[in-house]
PDB file of N, CA and C in Angstrom:
ATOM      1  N   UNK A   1     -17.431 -33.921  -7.968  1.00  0.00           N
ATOM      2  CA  UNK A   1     -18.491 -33.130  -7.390  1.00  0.00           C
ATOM      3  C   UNK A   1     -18.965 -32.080  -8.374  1.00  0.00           C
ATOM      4  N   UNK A   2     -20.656 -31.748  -8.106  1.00  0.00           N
ATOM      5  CA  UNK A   2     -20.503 -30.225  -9.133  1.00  0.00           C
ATOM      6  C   UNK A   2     -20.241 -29.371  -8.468  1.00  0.00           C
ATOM      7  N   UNK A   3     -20.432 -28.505  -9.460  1.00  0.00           N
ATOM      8  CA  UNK A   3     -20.176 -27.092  -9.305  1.00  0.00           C
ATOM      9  C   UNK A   3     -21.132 -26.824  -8.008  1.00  0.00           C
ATOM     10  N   UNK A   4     -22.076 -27.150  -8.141  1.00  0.00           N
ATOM     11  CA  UNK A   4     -23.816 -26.579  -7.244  1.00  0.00           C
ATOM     12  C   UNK A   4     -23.065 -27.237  -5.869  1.00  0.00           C
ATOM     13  N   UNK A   5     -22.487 -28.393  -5.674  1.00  0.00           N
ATOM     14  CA  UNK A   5     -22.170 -28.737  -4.545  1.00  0.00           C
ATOM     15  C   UNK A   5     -21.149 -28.155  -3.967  1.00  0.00           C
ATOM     16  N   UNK A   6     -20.301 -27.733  -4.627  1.00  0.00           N
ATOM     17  CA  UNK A   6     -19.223 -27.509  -3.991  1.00  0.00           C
ATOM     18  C   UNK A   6     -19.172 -25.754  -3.428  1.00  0.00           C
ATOM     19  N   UNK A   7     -20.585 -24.812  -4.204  1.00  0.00           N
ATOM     20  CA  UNK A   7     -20.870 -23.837  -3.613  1.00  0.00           C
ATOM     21  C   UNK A   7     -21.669 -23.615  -2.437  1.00  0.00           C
ATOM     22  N   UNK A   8     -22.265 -25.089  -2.009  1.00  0.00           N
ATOM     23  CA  UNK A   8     -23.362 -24.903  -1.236  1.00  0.00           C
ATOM     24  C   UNK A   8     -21.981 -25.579  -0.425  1.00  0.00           C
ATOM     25  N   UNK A   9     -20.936 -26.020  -0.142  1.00  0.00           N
ATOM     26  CA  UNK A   9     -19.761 -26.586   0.551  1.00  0.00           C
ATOM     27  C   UNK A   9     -19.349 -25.237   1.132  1.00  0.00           C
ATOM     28  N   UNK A  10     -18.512 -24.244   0.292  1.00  0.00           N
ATOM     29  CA  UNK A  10     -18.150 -23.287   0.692  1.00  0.00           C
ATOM     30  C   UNK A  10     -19.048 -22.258   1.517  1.00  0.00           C
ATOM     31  N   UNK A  11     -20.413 -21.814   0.945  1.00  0.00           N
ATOM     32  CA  UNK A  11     -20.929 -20.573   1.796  1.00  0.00           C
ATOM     33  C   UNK A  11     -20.833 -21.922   2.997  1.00  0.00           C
ATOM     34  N   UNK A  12     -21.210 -22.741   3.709  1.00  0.00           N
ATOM     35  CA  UNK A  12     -21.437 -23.291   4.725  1.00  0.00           C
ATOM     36  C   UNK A  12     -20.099 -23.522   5.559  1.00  0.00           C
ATOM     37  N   UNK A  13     -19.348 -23.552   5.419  1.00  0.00           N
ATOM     38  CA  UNK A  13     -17.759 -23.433   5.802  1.00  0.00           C
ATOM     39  C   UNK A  13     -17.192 -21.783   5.970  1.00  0.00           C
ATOM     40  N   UNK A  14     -18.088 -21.172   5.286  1.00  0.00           N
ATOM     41  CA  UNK A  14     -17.781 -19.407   5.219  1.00  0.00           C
ATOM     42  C   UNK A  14     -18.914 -19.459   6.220  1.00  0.00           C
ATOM     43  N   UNK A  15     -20.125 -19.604   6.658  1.00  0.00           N
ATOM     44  CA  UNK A  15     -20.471 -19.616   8.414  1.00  0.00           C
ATOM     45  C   UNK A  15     -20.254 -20.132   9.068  1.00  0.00           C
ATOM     46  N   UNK A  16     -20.006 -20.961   9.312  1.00  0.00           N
ATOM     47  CA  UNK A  16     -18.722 -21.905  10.269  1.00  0.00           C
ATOM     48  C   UNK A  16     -17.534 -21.034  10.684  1.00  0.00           C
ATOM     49  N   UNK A  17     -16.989 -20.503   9.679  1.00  0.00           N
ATOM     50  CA  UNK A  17     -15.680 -19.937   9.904  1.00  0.00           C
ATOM     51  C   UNK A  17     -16.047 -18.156  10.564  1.00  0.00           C
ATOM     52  N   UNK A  18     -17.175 -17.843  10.233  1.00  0.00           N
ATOM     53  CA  UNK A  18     -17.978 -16.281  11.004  1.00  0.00           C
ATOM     54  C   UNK A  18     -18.205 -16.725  12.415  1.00  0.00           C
ATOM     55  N   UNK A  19     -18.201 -18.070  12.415  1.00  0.00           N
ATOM     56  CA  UNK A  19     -18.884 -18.529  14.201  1.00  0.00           C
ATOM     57  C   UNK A  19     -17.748 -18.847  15.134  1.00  0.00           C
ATOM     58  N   UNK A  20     -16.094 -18.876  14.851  1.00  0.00           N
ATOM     59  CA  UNK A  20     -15.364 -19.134  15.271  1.00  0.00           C
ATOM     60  C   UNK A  20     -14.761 -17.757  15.798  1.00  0.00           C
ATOM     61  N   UNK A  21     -13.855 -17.893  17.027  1.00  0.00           N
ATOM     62  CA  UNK A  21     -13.319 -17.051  17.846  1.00  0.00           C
ATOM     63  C   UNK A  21     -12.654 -16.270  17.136  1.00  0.00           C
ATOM     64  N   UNK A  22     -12.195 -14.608  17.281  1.00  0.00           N
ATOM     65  CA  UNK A  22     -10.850 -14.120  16.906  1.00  0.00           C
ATOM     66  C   UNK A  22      -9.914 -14.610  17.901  1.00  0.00           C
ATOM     67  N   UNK A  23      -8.395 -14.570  16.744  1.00  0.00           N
ATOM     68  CA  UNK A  23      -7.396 -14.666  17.376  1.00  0.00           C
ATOM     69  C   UNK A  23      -6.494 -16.219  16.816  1.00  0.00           C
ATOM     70  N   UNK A  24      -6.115 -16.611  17.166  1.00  0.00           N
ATOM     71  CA  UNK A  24      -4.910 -17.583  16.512  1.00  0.00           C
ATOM     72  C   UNK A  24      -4.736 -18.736  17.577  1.00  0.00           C
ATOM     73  N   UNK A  25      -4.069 -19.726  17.016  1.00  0.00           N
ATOM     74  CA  UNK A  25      -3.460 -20.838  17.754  1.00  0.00           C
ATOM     75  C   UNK A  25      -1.914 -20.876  18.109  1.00  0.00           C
ATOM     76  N   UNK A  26      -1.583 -21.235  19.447  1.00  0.00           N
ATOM     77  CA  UNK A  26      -0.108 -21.438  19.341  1.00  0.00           C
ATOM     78  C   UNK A  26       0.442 -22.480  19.512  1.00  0.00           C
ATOM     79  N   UNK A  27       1.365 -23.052  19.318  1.00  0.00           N
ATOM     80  CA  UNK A  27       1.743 -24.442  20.078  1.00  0.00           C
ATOM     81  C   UNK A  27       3.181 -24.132  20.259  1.00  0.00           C
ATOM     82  N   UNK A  28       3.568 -24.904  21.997  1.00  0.00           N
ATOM     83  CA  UNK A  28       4.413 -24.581  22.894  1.00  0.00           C
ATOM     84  C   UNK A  28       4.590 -25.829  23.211  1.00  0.00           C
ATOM     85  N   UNK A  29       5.916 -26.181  23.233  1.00  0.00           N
ATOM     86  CA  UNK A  29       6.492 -27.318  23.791  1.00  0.00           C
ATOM     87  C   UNK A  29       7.159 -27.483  25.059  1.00  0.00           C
ATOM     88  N   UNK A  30       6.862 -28.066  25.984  1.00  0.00           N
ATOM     89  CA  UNK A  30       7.103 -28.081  27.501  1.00  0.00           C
ATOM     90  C   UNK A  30       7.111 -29.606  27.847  1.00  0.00           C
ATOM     91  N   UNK A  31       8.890 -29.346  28.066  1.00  0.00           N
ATOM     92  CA  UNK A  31       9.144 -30.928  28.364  1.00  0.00           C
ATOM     93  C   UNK A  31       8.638 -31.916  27.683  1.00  0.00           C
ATOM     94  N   UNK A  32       9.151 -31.858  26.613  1.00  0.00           N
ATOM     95  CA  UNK A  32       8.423 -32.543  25.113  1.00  0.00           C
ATOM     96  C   UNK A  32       7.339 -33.180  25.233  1.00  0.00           C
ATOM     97  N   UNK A  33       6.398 -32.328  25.742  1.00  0.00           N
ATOM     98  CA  UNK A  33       4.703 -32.353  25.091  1.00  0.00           C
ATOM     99  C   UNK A  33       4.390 -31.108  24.708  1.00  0.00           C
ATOM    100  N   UNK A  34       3.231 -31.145  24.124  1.00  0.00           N
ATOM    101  CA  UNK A  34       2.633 -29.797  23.233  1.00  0.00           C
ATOM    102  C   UNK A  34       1.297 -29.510  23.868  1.00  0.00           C
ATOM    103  N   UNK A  35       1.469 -28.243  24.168  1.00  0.00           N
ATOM    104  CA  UNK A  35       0.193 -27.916  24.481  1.00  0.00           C
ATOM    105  C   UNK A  35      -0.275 -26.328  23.359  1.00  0.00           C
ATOM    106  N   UNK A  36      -1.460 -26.276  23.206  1.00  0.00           N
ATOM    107  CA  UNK A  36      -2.340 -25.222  22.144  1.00  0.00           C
ATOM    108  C   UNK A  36      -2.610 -24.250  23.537  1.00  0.00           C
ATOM    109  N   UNK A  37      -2.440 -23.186  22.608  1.00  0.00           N
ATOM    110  CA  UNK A  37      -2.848 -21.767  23.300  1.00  0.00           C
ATOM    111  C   UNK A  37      -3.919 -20.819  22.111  1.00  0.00           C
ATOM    112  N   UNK A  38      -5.170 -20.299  22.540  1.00  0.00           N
ATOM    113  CA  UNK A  38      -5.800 -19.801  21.920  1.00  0.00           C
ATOM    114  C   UNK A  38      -5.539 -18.155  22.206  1.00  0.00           C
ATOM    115  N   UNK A  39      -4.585 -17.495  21.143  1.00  0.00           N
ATOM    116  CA  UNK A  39      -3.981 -15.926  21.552  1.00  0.00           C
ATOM    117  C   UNK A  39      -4.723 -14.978  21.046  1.00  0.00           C
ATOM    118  N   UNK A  40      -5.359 -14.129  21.701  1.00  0.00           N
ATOM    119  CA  UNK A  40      -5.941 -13.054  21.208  1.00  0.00           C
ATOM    120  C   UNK A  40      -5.401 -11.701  21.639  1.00  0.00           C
ATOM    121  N   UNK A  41      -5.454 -10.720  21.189  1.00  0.00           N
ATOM    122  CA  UNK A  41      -4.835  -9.136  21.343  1.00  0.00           C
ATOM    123  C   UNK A  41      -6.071  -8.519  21.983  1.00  0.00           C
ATOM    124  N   UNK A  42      -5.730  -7.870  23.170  1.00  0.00           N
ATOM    125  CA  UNK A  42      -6.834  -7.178  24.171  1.00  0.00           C
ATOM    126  C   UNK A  42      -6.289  -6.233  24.201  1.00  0.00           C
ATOM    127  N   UNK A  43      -6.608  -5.023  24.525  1.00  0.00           N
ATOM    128  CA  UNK A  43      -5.958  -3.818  24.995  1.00  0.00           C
ATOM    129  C   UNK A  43      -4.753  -3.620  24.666  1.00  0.00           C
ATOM    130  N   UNK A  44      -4.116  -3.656  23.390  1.00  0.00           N
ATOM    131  CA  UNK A  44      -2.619  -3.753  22.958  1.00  0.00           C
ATOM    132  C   UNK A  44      -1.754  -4.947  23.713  1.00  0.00           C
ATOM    133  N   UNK A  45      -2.489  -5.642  24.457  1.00  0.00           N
ATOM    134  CA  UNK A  45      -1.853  -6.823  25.181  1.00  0.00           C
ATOM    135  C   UNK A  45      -2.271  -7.969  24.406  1.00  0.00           C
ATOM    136  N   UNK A  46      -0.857  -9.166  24.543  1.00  0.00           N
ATOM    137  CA  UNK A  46      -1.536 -10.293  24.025  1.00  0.00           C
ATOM    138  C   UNK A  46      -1.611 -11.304  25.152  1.00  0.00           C
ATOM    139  N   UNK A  47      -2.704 -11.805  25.197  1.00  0.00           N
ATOM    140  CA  UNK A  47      -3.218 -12.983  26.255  1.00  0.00           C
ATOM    141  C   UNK A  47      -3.487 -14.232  25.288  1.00  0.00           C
ATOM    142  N   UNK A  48      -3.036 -15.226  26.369  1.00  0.00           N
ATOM    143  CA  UNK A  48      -3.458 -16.693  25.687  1.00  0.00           C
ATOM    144  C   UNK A  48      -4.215 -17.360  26.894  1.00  0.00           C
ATOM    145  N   UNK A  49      -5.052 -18.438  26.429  1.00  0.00           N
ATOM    146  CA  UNK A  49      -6.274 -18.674  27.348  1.00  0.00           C
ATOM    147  C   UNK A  49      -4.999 -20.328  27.386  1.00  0.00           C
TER     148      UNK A  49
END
């Protein structure tokens, strides 16, 4: 790839990544399946959706 492509790759992945939620992923295992938790910090509390 060039150079020219691979900058017009990044800024576009750097707004992509401005359009995404704060906060983190978790994964929790329950009765061996996995489920994702999206955790964010509210009010010194942490909540997962």
């Amino acid at each position: 790839m060039e150079q020219t492509e691979l900058l017009k790759q990044i800024d576009e992945l750097e707004r992509e990544i401005v359009l995404l939620p704060r906060g983190s992923i978790a994964v929790k295992k329950i009765k061996d399946k996995e489920y994702y938790y999206h955790c964010i910090n509210e009010n010194g509390k942490r909540r997962e959706k």
